[in-house]
Protein backbone atom coordinates (compact mmCIF):
# COMPACT_ATOMS: atom_id res chain seq x y z
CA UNK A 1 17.92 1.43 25.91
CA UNK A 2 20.40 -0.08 28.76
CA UNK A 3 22.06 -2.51 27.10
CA UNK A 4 22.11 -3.89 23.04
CA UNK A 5 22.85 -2.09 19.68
CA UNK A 6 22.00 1.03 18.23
CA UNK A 7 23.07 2.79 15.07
CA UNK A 8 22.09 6.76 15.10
CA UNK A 9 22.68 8.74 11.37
CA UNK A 10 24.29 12.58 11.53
CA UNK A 11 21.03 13.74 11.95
CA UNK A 12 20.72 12.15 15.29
CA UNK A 13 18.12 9.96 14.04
CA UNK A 14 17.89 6.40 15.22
CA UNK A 15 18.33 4.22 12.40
CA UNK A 16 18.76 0.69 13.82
CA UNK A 17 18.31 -0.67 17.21
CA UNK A 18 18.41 -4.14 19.12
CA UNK A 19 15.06 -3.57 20.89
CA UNK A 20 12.50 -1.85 18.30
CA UNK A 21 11.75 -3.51 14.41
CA UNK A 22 12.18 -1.05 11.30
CA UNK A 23 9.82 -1.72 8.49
CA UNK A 24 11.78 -4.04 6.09
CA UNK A 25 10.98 -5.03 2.57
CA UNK A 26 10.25 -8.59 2.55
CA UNK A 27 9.10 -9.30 -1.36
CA UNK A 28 9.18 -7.02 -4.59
CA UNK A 29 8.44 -7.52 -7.86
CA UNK A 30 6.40 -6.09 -11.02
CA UNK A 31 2.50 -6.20 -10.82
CA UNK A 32 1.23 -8.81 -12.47
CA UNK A 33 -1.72 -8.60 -14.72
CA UNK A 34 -4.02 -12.18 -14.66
CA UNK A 35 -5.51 -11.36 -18.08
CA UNK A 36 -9.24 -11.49 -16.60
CA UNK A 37 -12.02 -9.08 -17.66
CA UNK A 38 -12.42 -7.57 -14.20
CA UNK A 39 -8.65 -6.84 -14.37
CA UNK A 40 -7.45 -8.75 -11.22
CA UNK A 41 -4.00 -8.38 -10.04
CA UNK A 42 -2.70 -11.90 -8.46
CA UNK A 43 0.89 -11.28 -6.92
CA UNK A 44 2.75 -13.96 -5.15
CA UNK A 45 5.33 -13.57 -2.46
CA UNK A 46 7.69 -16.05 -3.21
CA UNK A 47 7.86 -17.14 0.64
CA UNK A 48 5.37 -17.52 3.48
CA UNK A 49 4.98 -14.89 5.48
CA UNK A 50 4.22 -16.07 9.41
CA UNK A 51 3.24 -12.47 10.57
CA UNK A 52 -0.76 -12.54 12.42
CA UNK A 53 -1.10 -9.44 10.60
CA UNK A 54 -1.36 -9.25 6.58
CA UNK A 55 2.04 -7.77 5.69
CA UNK A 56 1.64 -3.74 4.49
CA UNK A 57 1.55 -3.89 0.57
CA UNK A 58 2.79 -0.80 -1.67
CA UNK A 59 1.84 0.08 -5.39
CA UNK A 60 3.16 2.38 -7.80
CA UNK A 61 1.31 2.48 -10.97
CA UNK A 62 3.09 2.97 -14.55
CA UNK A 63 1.91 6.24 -16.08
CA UNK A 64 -0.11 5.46 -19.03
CA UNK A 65 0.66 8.06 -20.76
CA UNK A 66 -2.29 8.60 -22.54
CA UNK A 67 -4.31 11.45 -20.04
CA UNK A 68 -6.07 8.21 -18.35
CA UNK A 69 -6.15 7.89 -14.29
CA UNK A 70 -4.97 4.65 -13.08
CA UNK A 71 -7.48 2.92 -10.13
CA UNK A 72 -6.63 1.54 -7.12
CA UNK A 73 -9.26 -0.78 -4.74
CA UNK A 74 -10.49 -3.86 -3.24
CA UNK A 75 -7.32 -4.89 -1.41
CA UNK A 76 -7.11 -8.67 -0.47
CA UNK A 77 -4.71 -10.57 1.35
CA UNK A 78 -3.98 -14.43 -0.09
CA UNK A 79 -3.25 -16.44 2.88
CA UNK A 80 -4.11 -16.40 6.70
CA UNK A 81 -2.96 -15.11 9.44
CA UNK A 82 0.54 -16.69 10.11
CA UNK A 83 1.08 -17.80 6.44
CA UNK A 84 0.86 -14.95 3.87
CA UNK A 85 1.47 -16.29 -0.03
CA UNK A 86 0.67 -12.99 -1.77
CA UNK A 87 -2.06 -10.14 -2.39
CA UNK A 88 -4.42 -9.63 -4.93
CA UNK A 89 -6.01 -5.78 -6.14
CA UNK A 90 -8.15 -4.37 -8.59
CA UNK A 91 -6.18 -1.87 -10.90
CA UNK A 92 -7.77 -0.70 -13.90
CA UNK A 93 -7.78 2.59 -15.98
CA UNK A 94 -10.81 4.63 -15.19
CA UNK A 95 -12.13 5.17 -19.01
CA UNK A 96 -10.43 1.90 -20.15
CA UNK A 97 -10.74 -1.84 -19.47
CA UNK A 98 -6.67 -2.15 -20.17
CA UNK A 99 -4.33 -3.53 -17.07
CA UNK A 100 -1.69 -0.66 -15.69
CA UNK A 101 1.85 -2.38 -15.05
CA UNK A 102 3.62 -1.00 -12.27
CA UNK A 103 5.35 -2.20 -9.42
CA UNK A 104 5.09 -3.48 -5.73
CA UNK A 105 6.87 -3.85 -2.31
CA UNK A 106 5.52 -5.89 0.60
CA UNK A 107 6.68 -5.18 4.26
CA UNK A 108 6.48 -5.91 7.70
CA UNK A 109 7.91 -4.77 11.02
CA UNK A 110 11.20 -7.65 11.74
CA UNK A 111 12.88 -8.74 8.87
CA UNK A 112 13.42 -12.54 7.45
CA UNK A 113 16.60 -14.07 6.55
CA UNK A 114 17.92 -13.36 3.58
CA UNK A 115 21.88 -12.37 3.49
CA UNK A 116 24.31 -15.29 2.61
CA UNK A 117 26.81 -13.56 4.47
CA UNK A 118 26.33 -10.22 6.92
CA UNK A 119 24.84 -8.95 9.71
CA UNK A 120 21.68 -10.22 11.51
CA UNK A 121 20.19 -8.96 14.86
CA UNK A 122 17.59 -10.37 16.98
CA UNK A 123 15.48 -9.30 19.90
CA UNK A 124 15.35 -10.69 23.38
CA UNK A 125 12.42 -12.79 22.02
CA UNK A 126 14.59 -14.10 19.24
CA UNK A 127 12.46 -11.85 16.91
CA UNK A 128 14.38 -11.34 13.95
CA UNK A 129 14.89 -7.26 13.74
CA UNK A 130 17.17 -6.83 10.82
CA UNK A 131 19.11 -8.76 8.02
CA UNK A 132 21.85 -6.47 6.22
CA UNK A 133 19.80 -8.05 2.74
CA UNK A 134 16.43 -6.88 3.56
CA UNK A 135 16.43 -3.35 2.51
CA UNK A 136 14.21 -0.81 4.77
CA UNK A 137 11.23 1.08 3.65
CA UNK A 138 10.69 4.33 5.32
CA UNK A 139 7.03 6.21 5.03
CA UNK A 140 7.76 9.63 2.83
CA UNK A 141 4.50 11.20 3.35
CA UNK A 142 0.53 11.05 4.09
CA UNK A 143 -2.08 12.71 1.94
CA UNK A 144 -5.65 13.29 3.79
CA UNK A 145 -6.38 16.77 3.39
CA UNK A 146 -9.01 15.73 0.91
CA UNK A 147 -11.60 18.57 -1.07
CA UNK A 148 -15.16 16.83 -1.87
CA UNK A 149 -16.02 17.55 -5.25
CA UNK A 150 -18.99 15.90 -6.20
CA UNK A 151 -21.57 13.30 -6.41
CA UNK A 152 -23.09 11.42 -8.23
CA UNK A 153 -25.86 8.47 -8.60
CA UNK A 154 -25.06 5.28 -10.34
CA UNK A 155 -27.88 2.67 -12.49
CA UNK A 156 -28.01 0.74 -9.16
CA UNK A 157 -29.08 4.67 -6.92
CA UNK A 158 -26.04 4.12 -5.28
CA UNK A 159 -23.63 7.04 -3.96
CA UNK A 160 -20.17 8.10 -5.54
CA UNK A 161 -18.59 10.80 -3.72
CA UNK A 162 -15.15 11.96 -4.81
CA UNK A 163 -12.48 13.77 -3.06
CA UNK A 164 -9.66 15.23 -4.02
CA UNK A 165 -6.11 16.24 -3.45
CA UNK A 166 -2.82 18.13 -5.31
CA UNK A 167 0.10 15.24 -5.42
CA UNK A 168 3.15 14.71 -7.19
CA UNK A 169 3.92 11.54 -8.73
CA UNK A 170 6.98 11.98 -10.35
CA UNK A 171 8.59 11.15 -6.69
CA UNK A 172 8.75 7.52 -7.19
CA UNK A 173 6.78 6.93 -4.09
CA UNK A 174 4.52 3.63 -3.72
CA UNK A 175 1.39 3.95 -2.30
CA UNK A 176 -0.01 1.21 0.69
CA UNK A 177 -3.26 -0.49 -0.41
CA UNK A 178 -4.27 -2.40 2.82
CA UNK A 179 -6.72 0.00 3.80
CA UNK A 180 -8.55 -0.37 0.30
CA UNK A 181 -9.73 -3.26 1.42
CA UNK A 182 -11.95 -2.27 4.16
CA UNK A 183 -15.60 -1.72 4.09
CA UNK A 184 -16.10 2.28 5.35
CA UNK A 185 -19.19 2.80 7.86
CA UNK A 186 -22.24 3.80 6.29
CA UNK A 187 -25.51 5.07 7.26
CA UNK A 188 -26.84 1.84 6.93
CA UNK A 189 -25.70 -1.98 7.60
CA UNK A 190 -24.21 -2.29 4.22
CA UNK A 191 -20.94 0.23 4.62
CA UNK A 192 -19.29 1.95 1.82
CA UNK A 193 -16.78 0.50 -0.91
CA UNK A 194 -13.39 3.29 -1.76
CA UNK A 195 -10.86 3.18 -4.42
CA UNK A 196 -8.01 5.36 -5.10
CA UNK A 197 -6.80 6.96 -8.45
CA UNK A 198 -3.83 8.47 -9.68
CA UNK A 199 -4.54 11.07 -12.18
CA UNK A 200 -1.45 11.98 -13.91
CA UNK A 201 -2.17 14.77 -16.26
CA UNK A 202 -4.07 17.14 -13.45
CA UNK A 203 -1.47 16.05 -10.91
CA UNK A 204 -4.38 14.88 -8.16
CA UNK A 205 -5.03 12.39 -6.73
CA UNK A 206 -9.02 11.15 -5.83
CA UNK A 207 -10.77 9.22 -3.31
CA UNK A 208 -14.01 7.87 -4.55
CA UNK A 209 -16.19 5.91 -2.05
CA UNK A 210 -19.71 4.31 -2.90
CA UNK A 211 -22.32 3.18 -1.23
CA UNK A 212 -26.30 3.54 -0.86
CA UNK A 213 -26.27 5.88 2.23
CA UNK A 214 -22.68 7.31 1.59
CA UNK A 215 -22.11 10.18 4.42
CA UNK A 216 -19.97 12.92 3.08
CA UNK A 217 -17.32 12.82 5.84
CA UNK A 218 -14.04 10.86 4.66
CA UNK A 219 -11.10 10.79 6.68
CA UNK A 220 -8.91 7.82 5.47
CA UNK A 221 -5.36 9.26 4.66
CA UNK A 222 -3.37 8.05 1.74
CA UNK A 223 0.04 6.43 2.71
CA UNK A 224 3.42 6.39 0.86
CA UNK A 225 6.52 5.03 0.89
CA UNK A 226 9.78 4.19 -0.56
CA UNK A 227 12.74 1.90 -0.14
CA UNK A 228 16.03 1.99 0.80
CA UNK A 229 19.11 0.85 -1.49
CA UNK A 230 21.46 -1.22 0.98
């Protein structure tokens, strides 16, 4: 950069600077659990969020404790581009109708005002770039080196392919659901649905997609994350 502010750690690693957004953590709260038989989870921001883009949304479960996978799927955005109010995701047990709790962080690239008193820092579009009250969120780790299992045929001939992969979840990491909310090409006009689950007690973690021409080939990578304590 020729002229502005930068901050670089003892690792030499840039950590803050005048002309490029970190990813800041705009909302956080527990997952809320609506009560409903299909197990919707409604979450609210608490502000409205003016990005074009949804903002990136991260879940970590609660382990049941009780040898039961948690699911993860159809991610949807509440709002429109320019004013994001919340999320909403379908998180269920696999062999059980009962809501997981858990947590969430939303985030974006800029930050919004937040600090009573500190430091802010803007661009030279008067984008806001950091607020010493948003904590950061840096990504930990990607998981796409997925093993196809099996498949199987469901009441309506449908697909279900499942893939899977070691993981740890003891890390505390939160996992991004935006992509669970796309519709995967198919061999047909219809597409293919995916979900992700978190299987505790075998320490893997699955990709299941469905559909009624469901290729084998699956290269979506699962994203994680965690946030900084300011």
């Amino acid at each position: 950069m020729s002229f502005g502010l930068q901050f670089i750690n003892n690792s030499d690693s840039v950590v803050l600077d005048s002309e490029f957004a970190r990813m800041c953590v705009i909302a956080a709260a527990s997952l809320n659990n609506n009560g409903s038989s299909d197990r919707n989870s409604t979450n609210m921001f608490g502000r409205t969020i003016t990005t074009q883009e949804p903002p990136l949304i991260f879940v970590k479960p609660s382990n049941p404790n009780n040898g039961w996978a948690v699911s993860l799927s159809t991610f949807m955005p509440v709002g429109s581009p320019g004013a994001w109010t919340g999320f909403q995701i379908v998180s269920t047990y696999v062999q059980s109708a009962i809501f997981a709790p858990g947590e969430w962080f939303a985030c974006q690239f800029g930050s919004v005002p937040a600090a009573q008193y500190g430091l802010r820092m803007w661009d030279g579009g008067s984008n806001l770039l950091f607020d010493s009250a948003s904590p950061a969120a840096n990504f930990t780790r990607s998981a796409q080196n997925w093993a196809f299992v099996k498949i199987e045929s469901t009441e309506t001939t449908a697909l279900r392919r499942y893939y899977s992969t070691p993981f740890n979840f003891s890390s505390g990491e939160f996992q991004m659901v935006n992509q669970f909310g796309m519709t995967l090409v198919s061999n047909d006009n219809i597409g293919r649905s995916i979900s992700c689950w978190w299987d505790w007690p075998t320490n893997t973690l699955w990709a299941v997609t469905m559909g009624f021409s469901n290729p084998v080939d699956f290269q979506i990578p699962a994203l994680f994350a965690k946030r900084t304590v300011n």
